[in-house]
C-alpha atoms as a PDB file:
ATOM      1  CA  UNK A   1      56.271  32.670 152.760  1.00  0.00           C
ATOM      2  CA  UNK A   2      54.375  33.048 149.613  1.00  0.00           C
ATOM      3  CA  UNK A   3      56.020  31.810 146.174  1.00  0.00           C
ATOM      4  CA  UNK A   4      56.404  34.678 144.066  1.00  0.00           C
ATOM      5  CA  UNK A   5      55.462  34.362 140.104  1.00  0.00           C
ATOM      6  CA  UNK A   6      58.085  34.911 137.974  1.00  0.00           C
ATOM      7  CA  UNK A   7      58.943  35.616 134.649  1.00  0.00           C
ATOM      8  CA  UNK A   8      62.317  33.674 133.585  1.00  0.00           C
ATOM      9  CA  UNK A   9      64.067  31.349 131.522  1.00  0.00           C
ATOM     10  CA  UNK A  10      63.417  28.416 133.707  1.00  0.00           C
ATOM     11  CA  UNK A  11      60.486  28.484 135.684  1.00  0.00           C
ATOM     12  CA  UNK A  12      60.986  25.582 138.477  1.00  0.00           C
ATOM     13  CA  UNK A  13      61.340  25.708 142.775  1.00  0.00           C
ATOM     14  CA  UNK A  14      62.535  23.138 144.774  1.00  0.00           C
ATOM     15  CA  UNK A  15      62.272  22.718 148.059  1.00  0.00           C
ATOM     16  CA  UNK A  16      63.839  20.263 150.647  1.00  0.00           C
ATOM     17  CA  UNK A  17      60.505  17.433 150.312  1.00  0.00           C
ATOM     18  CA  UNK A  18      58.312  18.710 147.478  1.00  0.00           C
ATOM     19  CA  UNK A  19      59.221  19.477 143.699  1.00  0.00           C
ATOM     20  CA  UNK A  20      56.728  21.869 142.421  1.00  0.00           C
ATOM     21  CA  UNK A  21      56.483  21.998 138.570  1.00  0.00           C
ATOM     22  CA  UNK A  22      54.915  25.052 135.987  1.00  0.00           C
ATOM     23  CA  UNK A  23      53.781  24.563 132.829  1.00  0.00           C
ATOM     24  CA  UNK A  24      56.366  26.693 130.366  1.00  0.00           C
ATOM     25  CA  UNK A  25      55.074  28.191 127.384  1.00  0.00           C
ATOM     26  CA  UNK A  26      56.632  28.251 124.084  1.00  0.00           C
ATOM     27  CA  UNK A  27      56.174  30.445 121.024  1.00  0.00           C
ATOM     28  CA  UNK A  28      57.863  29.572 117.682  1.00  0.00           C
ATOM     29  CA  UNK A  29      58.823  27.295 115.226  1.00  0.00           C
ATOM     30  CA  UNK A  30      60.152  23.390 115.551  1.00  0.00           C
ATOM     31  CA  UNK A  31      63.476  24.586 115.682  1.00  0.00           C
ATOM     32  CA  UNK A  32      62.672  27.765 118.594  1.00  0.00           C
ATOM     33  CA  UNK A  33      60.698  24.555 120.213  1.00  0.00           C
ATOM     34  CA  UNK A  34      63.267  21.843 120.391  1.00  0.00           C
ATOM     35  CA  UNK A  35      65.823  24.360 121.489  1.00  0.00           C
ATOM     36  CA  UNK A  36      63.234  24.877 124.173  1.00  0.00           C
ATOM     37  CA  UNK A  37      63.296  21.544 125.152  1.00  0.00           C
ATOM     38  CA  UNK A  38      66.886  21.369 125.551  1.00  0.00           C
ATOM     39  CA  UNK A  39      66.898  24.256 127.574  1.00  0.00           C
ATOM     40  CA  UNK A  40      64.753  22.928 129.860  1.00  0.00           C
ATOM     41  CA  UNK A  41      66.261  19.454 130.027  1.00  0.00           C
ATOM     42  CA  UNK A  42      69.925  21.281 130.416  1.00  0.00           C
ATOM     43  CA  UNK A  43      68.223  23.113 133.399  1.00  0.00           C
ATOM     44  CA  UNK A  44      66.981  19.887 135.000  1.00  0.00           C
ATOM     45  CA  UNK A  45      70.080  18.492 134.817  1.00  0.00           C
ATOM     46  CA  UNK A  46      72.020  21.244 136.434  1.00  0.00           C
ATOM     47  CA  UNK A  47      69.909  20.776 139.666  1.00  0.00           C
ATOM     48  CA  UNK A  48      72.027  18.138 140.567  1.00  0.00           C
ATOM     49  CA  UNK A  49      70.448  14.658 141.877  1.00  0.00           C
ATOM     50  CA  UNK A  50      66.851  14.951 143.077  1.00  0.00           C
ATOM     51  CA  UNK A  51      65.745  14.259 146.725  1.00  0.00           C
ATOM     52  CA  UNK A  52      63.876  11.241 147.388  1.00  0.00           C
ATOM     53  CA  UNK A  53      60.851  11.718 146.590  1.00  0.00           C
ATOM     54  CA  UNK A  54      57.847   9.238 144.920  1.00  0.00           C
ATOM     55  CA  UNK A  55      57.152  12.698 142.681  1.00  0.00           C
ATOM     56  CA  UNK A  56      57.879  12.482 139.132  1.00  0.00           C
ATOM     57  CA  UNK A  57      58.077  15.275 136.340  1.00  0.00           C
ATOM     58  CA  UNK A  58      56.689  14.031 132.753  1.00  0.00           C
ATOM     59  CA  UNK A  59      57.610  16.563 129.958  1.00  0.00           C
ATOM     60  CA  UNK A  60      56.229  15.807 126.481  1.00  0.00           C
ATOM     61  CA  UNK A  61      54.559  18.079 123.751  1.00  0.00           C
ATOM     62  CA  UNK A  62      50.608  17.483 124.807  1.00  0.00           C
ATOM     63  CA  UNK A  63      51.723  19.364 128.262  1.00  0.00           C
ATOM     64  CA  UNK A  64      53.302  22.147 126.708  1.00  0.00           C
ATOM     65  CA  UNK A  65      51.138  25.067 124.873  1.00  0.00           C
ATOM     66  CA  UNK A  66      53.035  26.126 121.603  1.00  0.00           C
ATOM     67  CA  UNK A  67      52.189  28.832 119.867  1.00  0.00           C
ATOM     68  CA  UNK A  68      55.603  32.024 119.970  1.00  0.00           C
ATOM     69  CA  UNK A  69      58.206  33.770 121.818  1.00  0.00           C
ATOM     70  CA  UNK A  70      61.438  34.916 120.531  1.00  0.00           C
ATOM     71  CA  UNK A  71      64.280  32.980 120.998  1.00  0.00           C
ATOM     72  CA  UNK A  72      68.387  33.824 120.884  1.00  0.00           C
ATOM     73  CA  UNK A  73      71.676  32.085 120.360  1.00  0.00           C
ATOM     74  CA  UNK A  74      69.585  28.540 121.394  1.00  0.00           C
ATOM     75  CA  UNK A  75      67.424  30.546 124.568  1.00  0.00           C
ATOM     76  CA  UNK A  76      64.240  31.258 125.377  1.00  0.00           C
ATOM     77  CA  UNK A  77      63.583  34.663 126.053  1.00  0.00           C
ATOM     78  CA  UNK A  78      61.139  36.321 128.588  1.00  0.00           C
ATOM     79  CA  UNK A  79      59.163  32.767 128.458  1.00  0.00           C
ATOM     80  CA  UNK A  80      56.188  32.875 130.416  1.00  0.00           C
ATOM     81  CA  UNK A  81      54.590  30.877 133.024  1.00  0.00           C
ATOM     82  CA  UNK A  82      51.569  30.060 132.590  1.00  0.00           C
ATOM     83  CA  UNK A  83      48.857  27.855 134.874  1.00  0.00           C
ATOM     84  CA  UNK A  84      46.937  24.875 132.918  1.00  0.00           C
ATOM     85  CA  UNK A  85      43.371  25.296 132.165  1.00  0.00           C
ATOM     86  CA  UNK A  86      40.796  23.316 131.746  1.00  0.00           C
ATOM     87  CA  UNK A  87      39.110  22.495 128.528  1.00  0.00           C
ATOM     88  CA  UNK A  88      35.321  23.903 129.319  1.00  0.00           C
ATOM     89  CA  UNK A  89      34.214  22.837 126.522  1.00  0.00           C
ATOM     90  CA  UNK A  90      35.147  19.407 126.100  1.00  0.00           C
ATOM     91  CA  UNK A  91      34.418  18.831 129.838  1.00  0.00           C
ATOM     92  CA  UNK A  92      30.862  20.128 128.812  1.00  0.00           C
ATOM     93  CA  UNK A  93      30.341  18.492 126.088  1.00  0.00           C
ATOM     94  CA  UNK A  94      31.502  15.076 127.931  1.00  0.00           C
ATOM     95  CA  UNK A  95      28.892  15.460 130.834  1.00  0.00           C
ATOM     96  CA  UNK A  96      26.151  16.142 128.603  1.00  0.00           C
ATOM     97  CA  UNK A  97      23.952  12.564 128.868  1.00  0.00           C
ATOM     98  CA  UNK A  98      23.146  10.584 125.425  1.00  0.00           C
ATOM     99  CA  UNK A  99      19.527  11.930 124.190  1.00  0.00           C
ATOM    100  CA  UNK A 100      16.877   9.202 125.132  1.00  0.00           C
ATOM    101  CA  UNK A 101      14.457   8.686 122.058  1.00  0.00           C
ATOM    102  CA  UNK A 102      10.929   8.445 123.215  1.00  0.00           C
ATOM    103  CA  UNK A 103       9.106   4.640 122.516  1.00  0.00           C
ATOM    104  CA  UNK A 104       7.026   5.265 119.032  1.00  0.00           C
ATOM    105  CA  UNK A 105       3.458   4.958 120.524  1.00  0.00           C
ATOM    106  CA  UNK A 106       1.890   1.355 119.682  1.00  0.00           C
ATOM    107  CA  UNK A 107      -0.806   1.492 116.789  1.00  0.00           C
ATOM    108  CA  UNK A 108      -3.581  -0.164 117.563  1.00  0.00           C
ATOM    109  CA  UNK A 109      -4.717  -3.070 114.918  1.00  0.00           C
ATOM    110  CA  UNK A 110      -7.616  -1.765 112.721  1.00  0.00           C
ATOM    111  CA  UNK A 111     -10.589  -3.720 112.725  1.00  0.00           C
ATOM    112  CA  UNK A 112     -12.123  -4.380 108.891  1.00  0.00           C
ATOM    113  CA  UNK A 113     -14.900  -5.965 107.585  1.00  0.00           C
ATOM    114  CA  UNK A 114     -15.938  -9.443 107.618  1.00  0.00           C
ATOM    115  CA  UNK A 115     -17.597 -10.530 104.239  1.00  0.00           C
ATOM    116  CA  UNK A 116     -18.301 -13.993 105.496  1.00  0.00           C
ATOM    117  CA  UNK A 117     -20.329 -12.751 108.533  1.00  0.00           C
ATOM    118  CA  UNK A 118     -24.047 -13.949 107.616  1.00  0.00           C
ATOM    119  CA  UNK A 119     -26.072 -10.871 108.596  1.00  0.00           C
ATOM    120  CA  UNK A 120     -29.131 -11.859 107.386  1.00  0.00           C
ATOM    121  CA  UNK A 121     -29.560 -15.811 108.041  1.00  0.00           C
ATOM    122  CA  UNK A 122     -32.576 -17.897 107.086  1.00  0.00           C
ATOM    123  CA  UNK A 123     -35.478 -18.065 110.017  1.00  0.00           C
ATOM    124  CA  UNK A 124     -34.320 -14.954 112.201  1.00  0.00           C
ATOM    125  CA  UNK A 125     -34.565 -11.468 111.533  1.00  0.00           C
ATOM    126  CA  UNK A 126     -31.649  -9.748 110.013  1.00  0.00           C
ATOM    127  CA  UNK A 127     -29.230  -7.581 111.541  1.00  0.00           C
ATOM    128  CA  UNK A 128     -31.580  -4.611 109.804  1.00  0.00           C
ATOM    129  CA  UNK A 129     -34.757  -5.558 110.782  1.00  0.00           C
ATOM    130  CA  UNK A 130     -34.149  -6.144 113.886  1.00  0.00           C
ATOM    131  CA  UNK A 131     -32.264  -2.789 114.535  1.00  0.00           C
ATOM    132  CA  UNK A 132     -34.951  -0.784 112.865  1.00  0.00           C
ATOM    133  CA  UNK A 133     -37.676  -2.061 115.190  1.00  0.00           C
ATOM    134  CA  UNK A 134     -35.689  -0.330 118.308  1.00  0.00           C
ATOM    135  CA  UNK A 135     -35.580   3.688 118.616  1.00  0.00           C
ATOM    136  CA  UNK A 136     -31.545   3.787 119.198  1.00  0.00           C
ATOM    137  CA  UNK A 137     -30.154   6.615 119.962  1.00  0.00           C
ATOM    138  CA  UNK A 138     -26.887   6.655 121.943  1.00  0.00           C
ATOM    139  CA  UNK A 139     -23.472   4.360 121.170  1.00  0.00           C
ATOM    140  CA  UNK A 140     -24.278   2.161 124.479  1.00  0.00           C
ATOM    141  CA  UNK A 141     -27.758   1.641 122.747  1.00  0.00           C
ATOM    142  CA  UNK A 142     -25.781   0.833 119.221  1.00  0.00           C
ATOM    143  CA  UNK A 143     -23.754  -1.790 121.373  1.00  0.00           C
ATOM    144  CA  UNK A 144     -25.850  -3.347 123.320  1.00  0.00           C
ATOM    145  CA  UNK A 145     -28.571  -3.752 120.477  1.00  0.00           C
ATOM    146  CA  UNK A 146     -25.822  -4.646 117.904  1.00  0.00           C
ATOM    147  CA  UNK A 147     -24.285  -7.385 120.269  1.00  0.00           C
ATOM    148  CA  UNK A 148     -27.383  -8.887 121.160  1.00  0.00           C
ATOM    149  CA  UNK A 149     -28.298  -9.597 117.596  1.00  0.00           C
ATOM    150  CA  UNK A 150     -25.254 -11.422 117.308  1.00  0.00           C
ATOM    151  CA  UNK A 151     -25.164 -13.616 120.111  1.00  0.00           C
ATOM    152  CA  UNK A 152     -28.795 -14.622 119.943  1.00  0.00           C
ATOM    153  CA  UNK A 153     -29.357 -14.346 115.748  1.00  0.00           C
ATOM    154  CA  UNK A 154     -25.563 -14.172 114.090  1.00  0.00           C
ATOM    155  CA  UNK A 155     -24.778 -17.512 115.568  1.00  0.00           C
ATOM    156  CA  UNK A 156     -21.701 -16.032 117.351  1.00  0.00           C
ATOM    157  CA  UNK A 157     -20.808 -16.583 120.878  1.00  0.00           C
ATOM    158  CA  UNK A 158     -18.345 -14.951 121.927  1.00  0.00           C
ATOM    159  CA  UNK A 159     -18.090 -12.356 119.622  1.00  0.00           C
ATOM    160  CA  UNK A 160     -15.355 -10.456 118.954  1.00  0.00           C
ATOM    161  CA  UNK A 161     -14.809  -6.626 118.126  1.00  0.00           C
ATOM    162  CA  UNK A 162     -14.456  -7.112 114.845  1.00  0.00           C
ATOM    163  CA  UNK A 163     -17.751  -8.601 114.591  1.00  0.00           C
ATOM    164  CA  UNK A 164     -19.299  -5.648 116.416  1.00  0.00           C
ATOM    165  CA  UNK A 165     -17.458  -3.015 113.280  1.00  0.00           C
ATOM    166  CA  UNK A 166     -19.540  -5.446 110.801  1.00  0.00           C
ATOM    167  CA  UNK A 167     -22.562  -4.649 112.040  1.00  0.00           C
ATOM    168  CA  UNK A 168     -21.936  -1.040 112.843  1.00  0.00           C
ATOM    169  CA  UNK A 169     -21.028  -1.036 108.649  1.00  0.00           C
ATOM    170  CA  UNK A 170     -23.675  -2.900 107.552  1.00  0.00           C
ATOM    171  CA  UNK A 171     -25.914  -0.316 109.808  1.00  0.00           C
ATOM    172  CA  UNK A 172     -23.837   2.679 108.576  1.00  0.00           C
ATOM    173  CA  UNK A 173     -23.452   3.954 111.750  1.00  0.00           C
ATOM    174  CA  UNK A 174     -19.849   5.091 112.863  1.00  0.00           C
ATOM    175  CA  UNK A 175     -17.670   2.740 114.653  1.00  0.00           C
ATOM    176  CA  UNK A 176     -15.177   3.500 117.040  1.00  0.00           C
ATOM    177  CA  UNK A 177     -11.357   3.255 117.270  1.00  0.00           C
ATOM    178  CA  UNK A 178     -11.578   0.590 120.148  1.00  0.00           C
ATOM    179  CA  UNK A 179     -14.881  -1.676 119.128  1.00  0.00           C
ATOM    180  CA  UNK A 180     -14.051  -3.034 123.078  1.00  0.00           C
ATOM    181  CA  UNK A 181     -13.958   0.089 124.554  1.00  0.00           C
ATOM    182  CA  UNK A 182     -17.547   0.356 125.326  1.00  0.00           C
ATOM    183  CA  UNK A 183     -17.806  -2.872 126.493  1.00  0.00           C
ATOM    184  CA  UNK A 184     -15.308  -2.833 128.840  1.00  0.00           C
ATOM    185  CA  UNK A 185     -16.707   0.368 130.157  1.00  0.00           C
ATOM    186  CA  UNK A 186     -20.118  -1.047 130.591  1.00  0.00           C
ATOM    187  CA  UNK A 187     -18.594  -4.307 132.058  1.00  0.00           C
ATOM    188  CA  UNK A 188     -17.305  -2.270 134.595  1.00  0.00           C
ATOM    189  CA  UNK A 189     -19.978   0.059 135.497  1.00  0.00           C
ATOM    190  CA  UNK A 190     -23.080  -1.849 134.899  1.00  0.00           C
ATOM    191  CA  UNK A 191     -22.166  -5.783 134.574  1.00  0.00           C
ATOM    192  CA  UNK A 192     -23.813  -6.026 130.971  1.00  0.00           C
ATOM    193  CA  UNK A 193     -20.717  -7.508 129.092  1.00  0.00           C
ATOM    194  CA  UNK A 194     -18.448 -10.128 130.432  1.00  0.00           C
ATOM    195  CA  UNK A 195     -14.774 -11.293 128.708  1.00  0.00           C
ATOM    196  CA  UNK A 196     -14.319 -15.010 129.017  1.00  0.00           C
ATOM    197  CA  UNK A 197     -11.486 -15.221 127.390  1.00  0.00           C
ATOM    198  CA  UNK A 198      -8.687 -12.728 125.314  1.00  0.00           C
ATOM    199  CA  UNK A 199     -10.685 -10.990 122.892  1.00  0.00           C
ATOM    200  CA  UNK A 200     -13.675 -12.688 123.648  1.00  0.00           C
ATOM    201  CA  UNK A 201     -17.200 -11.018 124.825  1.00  0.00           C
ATOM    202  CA  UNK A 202     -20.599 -11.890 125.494  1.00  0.00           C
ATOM    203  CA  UNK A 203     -23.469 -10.232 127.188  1.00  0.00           C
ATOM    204  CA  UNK A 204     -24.585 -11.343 130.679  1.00  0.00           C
ATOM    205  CA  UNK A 205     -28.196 -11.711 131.694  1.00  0.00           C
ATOM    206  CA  UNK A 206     -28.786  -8.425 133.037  1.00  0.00           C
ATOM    207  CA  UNK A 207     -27.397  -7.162 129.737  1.00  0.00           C
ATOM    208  CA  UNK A 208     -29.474  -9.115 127.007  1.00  0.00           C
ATOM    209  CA  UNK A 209     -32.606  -7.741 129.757  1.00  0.00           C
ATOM    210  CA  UNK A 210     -31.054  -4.134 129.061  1.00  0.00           C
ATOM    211  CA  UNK A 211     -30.780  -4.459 125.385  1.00  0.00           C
ATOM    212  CA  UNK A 212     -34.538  -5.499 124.812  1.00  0.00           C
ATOM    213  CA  UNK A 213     -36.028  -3.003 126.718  1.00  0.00           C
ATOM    214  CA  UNK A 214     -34.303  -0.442 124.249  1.00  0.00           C
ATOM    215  CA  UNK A 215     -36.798   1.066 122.013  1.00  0.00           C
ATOM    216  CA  UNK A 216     -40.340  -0.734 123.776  1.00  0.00           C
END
């Protein structure tokens, strides 16, 4: 048989194994409340002792919602029973995961000039004569012409990228973000660079062939 809902003083049923409890809802001031309470209490007690049961019924303030009904002579009136909802909002608010900041992308070092990079040393041709002899045209040409001074007439091998932006500089032509970039490109498609160690390069064989045959 169903359980009706009703609207009474004292909103409790008991049956024979189970003890259901309602949330009661008061309306008033401290006074109005805590004669509530005693109500209620005064009603519990009147039930006589309780069947045995591992059930247990917890009243305190944070269960009970309290905000008016009118009260007389130490009773609640008319109170209402009312079902316990959930707090959307909170549960929301709780579910929602922490916002992950994205990793700051890495700068890259920049590369700057080296004063104390001889470009023009004594019994070899500069870095300007010997570019100006050669009709270079695209950046593999700049690289591979550029590199190949250094290794055979800078005195410097390996080289490093940052000796490749001096010479672009001292050429005036525009270097590039990565100085290794290129070389790492034309390692891998044509074998004309090799990196023997971190940060290291060199040209191979085939690549000091390809970088005189630019221009002639």
């Amino acid at each position: 048989m169903a359980r009706e809902k009703r609207t009474v003083p004292l909103a409790y049923e008991l049956a024979q194994e189970e003890l259901t409890v309602v949330v009661v809802k008061f309306k008033g001031g401290p006074e109005s409340m805590q004669k509530g309470f005693e109500a209620v209490n005064n009603a519990i007690a009147s039930l006589g002792p309780a069947q045995p049961s591992n059930q247990r019924v917890a009243l305190s303030p944070t269960s009970v919602q309290l905000p008016a009904a009118p009260s007389q002579n130490g009773r609640v009136l008319n109170a209402e029973i009312v079902e316990p909802e959930a707090d959307a909002q909170h549960t929301s608010s709780e579910a929602q995961p922490m916002a992950v900041q994205p990793a700051a992308p890495r700068q890259r070092k920049a590369y700057t000039f080296m004063s104390d990079f001889n470009l023009a040393p004594d019994g070899v041709p500069s870095l300007k004569e010997y570019c100006a002899d050669r009709n270079v045209q695209s950046d593999n040409d700049k690289f591979l012409v550029a590199s190949a001074w250094i290794q055979t007439h800078g005195g410097t091998n390996p080289f490093t990228g940052r000796h490749l932006f001096t010479a672009f500089r001292a050429m005036e032509w525009k270097p590039q973000a990565d100085m290794t970039q290129p070389m790492r490109r034309l390692k891998s498609e044509k074998s004309y660079f090799e990196n023997p160690s971190s940060g290291k390069w060199r040209l191979t064989g085939i690549g000091i062939e390809a970088a005189d045959k630019i221009g002639k």
